[in-house]
Protein backbone atom coordinates (compact mmCIF):
# COMPACT_ATOMS: atom_id res chain seq x y z
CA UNK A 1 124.02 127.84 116.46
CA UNK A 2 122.92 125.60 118.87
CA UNK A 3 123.25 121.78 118.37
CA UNK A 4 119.92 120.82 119.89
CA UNK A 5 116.33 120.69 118.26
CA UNK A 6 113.30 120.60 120.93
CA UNK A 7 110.01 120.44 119.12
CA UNK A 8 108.00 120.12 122.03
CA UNK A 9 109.51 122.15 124.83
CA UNK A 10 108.24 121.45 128.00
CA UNK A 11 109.55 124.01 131.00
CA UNK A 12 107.72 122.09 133.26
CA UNK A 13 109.68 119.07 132.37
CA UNK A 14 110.80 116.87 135.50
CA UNK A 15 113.50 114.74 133.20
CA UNK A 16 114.95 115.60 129.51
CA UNK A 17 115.48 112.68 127.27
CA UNK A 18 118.96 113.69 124.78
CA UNK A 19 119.15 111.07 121.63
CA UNK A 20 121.50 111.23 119.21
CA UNK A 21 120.90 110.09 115.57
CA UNK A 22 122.70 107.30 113.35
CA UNK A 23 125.57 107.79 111.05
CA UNK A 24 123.80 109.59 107.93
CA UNK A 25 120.67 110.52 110.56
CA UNK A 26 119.44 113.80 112.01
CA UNK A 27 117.55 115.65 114.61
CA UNK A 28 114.27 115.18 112.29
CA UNK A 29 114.52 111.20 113.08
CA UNK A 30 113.35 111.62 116.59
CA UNK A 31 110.60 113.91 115.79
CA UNK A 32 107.86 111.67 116.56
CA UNK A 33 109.32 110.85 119.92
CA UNK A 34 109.40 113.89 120.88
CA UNK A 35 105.54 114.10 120.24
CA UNK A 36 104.94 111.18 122.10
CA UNK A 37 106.61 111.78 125.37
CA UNK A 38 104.49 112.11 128.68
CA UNK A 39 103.84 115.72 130.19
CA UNK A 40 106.76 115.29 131.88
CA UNK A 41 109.48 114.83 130.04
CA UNK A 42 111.24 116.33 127.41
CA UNK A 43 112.81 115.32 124.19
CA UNK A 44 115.88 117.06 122.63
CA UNK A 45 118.07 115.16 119.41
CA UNK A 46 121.50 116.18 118.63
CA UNK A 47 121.83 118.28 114.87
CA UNK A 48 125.15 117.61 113.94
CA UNK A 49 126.83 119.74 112.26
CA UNK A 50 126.95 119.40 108.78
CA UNK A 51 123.06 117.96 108.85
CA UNK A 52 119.28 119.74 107.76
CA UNK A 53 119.79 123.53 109.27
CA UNK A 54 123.15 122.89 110.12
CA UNK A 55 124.27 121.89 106.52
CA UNK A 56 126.39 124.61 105.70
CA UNK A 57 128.44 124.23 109.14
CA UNK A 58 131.60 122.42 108.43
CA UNK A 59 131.48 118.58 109.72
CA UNK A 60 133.22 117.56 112.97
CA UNK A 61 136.61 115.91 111.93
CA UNK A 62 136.68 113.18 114.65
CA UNK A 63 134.99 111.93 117.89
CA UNK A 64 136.65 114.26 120.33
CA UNK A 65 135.83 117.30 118.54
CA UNK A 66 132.06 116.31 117.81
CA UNK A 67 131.37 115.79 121.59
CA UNK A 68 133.25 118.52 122.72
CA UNK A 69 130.66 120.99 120.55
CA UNK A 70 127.81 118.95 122.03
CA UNK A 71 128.74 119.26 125.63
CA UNK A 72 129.30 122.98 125.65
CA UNK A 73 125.68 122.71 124.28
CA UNK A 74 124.29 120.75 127.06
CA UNK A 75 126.17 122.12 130.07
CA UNK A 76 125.01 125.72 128.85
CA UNK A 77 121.57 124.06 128.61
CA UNK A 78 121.52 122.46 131.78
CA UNK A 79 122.97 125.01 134.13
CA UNK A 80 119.85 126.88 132.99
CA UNK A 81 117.83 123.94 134.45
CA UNK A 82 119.90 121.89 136.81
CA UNK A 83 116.77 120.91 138.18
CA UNK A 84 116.07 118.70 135.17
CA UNK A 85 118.29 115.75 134.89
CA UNK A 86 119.70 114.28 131.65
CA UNK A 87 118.88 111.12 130.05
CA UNK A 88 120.99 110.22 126.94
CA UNK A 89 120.17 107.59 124.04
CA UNK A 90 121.67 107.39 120.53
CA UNK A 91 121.05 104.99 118.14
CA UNK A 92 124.18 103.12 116.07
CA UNK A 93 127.27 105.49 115.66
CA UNK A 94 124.83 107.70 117.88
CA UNK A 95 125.37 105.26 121.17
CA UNK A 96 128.76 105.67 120.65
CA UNK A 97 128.58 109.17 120.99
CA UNK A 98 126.31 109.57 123.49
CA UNK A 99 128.59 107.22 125.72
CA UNK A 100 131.81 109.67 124.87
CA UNK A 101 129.55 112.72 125.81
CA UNK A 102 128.22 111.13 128.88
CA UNK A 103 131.50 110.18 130.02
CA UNK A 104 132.64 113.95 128.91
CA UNK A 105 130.20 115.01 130.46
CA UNK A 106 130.93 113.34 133.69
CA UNK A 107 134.56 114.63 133.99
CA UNK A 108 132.95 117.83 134.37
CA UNK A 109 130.90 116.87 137.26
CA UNK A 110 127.88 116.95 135.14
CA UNK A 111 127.33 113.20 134.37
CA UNK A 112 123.75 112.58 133.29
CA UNK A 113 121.46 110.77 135.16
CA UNK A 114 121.68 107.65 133.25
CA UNK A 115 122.64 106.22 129.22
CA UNK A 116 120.79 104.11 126.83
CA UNK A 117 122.45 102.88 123.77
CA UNK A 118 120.78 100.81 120.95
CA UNK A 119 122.38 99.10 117.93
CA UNK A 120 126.37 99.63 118.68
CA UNK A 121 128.64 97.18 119.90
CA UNK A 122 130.53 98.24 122.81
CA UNK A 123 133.20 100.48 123.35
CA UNK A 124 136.24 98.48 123.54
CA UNK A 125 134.63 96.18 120.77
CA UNK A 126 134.65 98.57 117.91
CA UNK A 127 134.89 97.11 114.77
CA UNK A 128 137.19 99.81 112.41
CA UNK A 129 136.01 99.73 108.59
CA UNK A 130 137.48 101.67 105.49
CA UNK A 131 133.96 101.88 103.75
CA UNK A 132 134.39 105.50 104.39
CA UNK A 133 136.95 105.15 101.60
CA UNK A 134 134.62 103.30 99.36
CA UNK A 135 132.97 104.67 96.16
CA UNK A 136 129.19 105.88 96.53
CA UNK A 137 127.67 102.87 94.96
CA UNK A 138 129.37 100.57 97.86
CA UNK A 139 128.04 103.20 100.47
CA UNK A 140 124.79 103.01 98.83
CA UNK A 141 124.81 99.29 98.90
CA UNK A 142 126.09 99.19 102.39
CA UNK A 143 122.89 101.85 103.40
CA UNK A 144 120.19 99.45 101.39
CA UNK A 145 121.73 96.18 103.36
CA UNK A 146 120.95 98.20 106.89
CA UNK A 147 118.02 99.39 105.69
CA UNK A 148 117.68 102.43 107.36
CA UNK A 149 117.38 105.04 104.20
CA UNK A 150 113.90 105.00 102.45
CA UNK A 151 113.42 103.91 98.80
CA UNK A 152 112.07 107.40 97.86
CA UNK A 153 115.32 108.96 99.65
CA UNK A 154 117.45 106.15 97.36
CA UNK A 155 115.90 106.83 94.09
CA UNK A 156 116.16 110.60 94.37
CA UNK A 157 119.45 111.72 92.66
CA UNK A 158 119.01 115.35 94.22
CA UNK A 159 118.36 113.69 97.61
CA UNK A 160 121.34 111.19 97.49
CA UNK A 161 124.03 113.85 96.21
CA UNK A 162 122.87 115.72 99.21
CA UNK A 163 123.32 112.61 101.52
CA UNK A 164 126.08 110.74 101.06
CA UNK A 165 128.51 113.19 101.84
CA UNK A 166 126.64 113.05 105.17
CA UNK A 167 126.96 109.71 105.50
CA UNK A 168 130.70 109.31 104.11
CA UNK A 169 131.70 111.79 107.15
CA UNK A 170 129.63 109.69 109.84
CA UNK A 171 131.25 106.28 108.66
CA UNK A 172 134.54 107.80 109.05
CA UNK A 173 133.71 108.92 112.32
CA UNK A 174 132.61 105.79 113.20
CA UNK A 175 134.82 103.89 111.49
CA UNK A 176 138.21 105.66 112.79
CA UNK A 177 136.69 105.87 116.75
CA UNK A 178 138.29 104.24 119.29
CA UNK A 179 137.50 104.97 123.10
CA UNK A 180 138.57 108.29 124.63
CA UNK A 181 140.93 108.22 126.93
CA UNK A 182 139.11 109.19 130.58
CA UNK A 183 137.00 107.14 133.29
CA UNK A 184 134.74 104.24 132.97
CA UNK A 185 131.09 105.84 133.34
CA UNK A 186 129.72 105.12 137.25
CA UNK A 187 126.25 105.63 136.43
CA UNK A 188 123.20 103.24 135.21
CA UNK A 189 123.46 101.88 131.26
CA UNK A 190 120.38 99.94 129.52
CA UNK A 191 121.50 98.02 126.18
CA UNK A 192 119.15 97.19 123.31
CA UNK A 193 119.86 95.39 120.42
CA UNK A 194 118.16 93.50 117.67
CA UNK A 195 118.37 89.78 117.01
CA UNK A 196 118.94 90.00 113.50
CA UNK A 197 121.36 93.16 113.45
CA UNK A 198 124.27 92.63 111.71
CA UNK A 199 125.90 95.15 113.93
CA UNK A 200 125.54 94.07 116.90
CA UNK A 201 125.12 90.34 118.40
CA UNK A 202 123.97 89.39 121.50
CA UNK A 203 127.79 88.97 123.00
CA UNK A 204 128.86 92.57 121.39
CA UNK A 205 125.22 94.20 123.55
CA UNK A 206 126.09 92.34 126.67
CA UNK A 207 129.94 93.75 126.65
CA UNK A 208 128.75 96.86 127.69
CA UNK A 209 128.62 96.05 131.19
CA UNK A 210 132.16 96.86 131.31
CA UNK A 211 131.36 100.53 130.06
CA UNK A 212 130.10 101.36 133.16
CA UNK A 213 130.59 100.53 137.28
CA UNK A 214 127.18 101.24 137.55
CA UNK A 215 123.99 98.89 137.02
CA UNK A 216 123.62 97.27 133.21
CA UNK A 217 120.43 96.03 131.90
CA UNK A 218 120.61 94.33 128.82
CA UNK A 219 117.59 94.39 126.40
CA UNK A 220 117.14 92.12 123.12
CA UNK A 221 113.88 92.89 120.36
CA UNK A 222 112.92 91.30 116.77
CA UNK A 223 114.30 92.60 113.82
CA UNK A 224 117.79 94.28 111.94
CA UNK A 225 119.52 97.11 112.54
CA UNK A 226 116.76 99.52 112.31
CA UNK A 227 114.40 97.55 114.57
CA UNK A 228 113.29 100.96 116.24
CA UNK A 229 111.11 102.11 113.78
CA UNK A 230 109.43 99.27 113.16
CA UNK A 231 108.50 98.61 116.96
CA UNK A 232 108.51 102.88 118.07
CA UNK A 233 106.01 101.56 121.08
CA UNK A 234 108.54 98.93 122.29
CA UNK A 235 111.24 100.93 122.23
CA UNK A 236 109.83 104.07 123.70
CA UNK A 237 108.48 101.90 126.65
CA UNK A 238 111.71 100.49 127.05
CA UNK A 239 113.61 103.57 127.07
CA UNK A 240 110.86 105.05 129.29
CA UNK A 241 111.80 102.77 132.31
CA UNK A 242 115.82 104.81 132.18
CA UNK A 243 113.82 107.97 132.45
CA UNK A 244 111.56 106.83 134.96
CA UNK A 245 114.34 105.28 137.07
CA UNK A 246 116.21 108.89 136.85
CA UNK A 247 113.48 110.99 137.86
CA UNK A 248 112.98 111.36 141.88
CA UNK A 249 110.10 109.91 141.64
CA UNK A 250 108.21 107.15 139.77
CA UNK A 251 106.36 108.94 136.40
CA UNK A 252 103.09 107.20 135.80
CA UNK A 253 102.66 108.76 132.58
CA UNK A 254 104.74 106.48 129.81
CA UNK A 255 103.01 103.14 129.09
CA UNK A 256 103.74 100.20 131.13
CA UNK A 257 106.71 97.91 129.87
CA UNK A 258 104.97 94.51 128.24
């Protein structure tokens, strides 16, 4: 099974916007996005395995092997529309892999046409952790302190025994990553971060410059670690000047940066 959820499609799509979710996330947290997208552009998220309709596919064990299922995904995708250029964005543990499959992506001659990465420090900056060894009440306190995971998903036993094996897989993930060895990226990178992550500060979002040989644009909004879905708009715009920049020409459509 495919690793990509489109729930708009949109053949006559000039530019397709890839994001990939958070550690404990899924394809279903872009959803809205997708909705919300101009005429011309089309949004795909990344179903890991292991996740919603992909639940009883075993988990990908490490970095390497996660992206390597996700690019076959994409290049099949895209050599049926090379016309359509790539734009990739991932959110938390999802920036980091969207920079691995970008720069995957790129040794096979297929870069995309430019990255966005929210809420991550960069690359070379990763911090390690061992709360992927932790008991489920520390990951459970660990999800409330992000605050990412809704109360109704938190006070559902059913729901949580469902979940944290989820997210016990993605912190390991995350937790045991260290960069790939391969090129630095040579192709445009736009940073956001929040001012009151605890993930990320301002020097970790600004490091990212050295992902890349191409151009870096650095981007800062209010709130924590899940500052995206309080300020969707913000974000969207934001993200919508990466697409715009990749497409061969200008789109009017998305709504005009603040």
């Amino acid at each position: 099974m495919t690793g990509l959820r489109t729930p708009s499609a949109r053949t006559h799509a000039r530019a397709r916007l890839v994001c990939f979710p958070h550690a404990g996330g899924a394809a279903s947290s872009y959803r809205l996005w997708s909705l919300d997208a101009p005429w011309d552009v089309e949004v795909s998220a990344v179903q890991y395995p292991g996740r919603e309709d992909r639940y009883g596919e075993e988990a990908a064990g490490d970095m390497s092997a996660l992206v390597a299922g996700i690019c076959a995904d994409l290049v099949r995708e895209q050599s049926a529309r090379p016309q359509c250029p790539l734009v990739l964005f991932g959110h938390s543990m999802g920036a980091a892999v969207a920079y691995e499959t970008a720069r995957a992506l790129a040794a096979l001659g297929r870069a995309p046409a430019a990255l966005v990465v929210s809420g991550q420090p960069a690359p070379h900056l990763t911090r390690g952790g061992a709360l992927h060894q932790a008991d489920d009440e520390e990951l459970l306190a660990d999800l409330r302190r992000l605050g990412g995971t809704g109360a109704d998903v938190l006070g559902h036993d059913a729901l949580l025994a469902a979940l944290l094996p989820a997210v016990r897989r993605d912190y390991r993930l995350i937790e045991t990553y260290r960069p790939l060895p391969g090129r630095k990226l040579n192709l445009p990178v736009s940073v956001l971060y929040a001012d009151a992550d605890p993930e990320v500060d301002a020097a970790e979002a600004e490091a990212w410059r050295e992902s890349t040989d191409g151009p870096c644009t650095v981007h800062a909004f209010r709130g924590g670690h899940f500052y995206l879905e309080h300020q969707r708009e913000a974000v969207l715009a934001r993200v919508a000047a990466s697409v715009r920049d990749a497409l061969p020409a200008p789109s009017t459509t998305w709504p005009a940066l603040p």
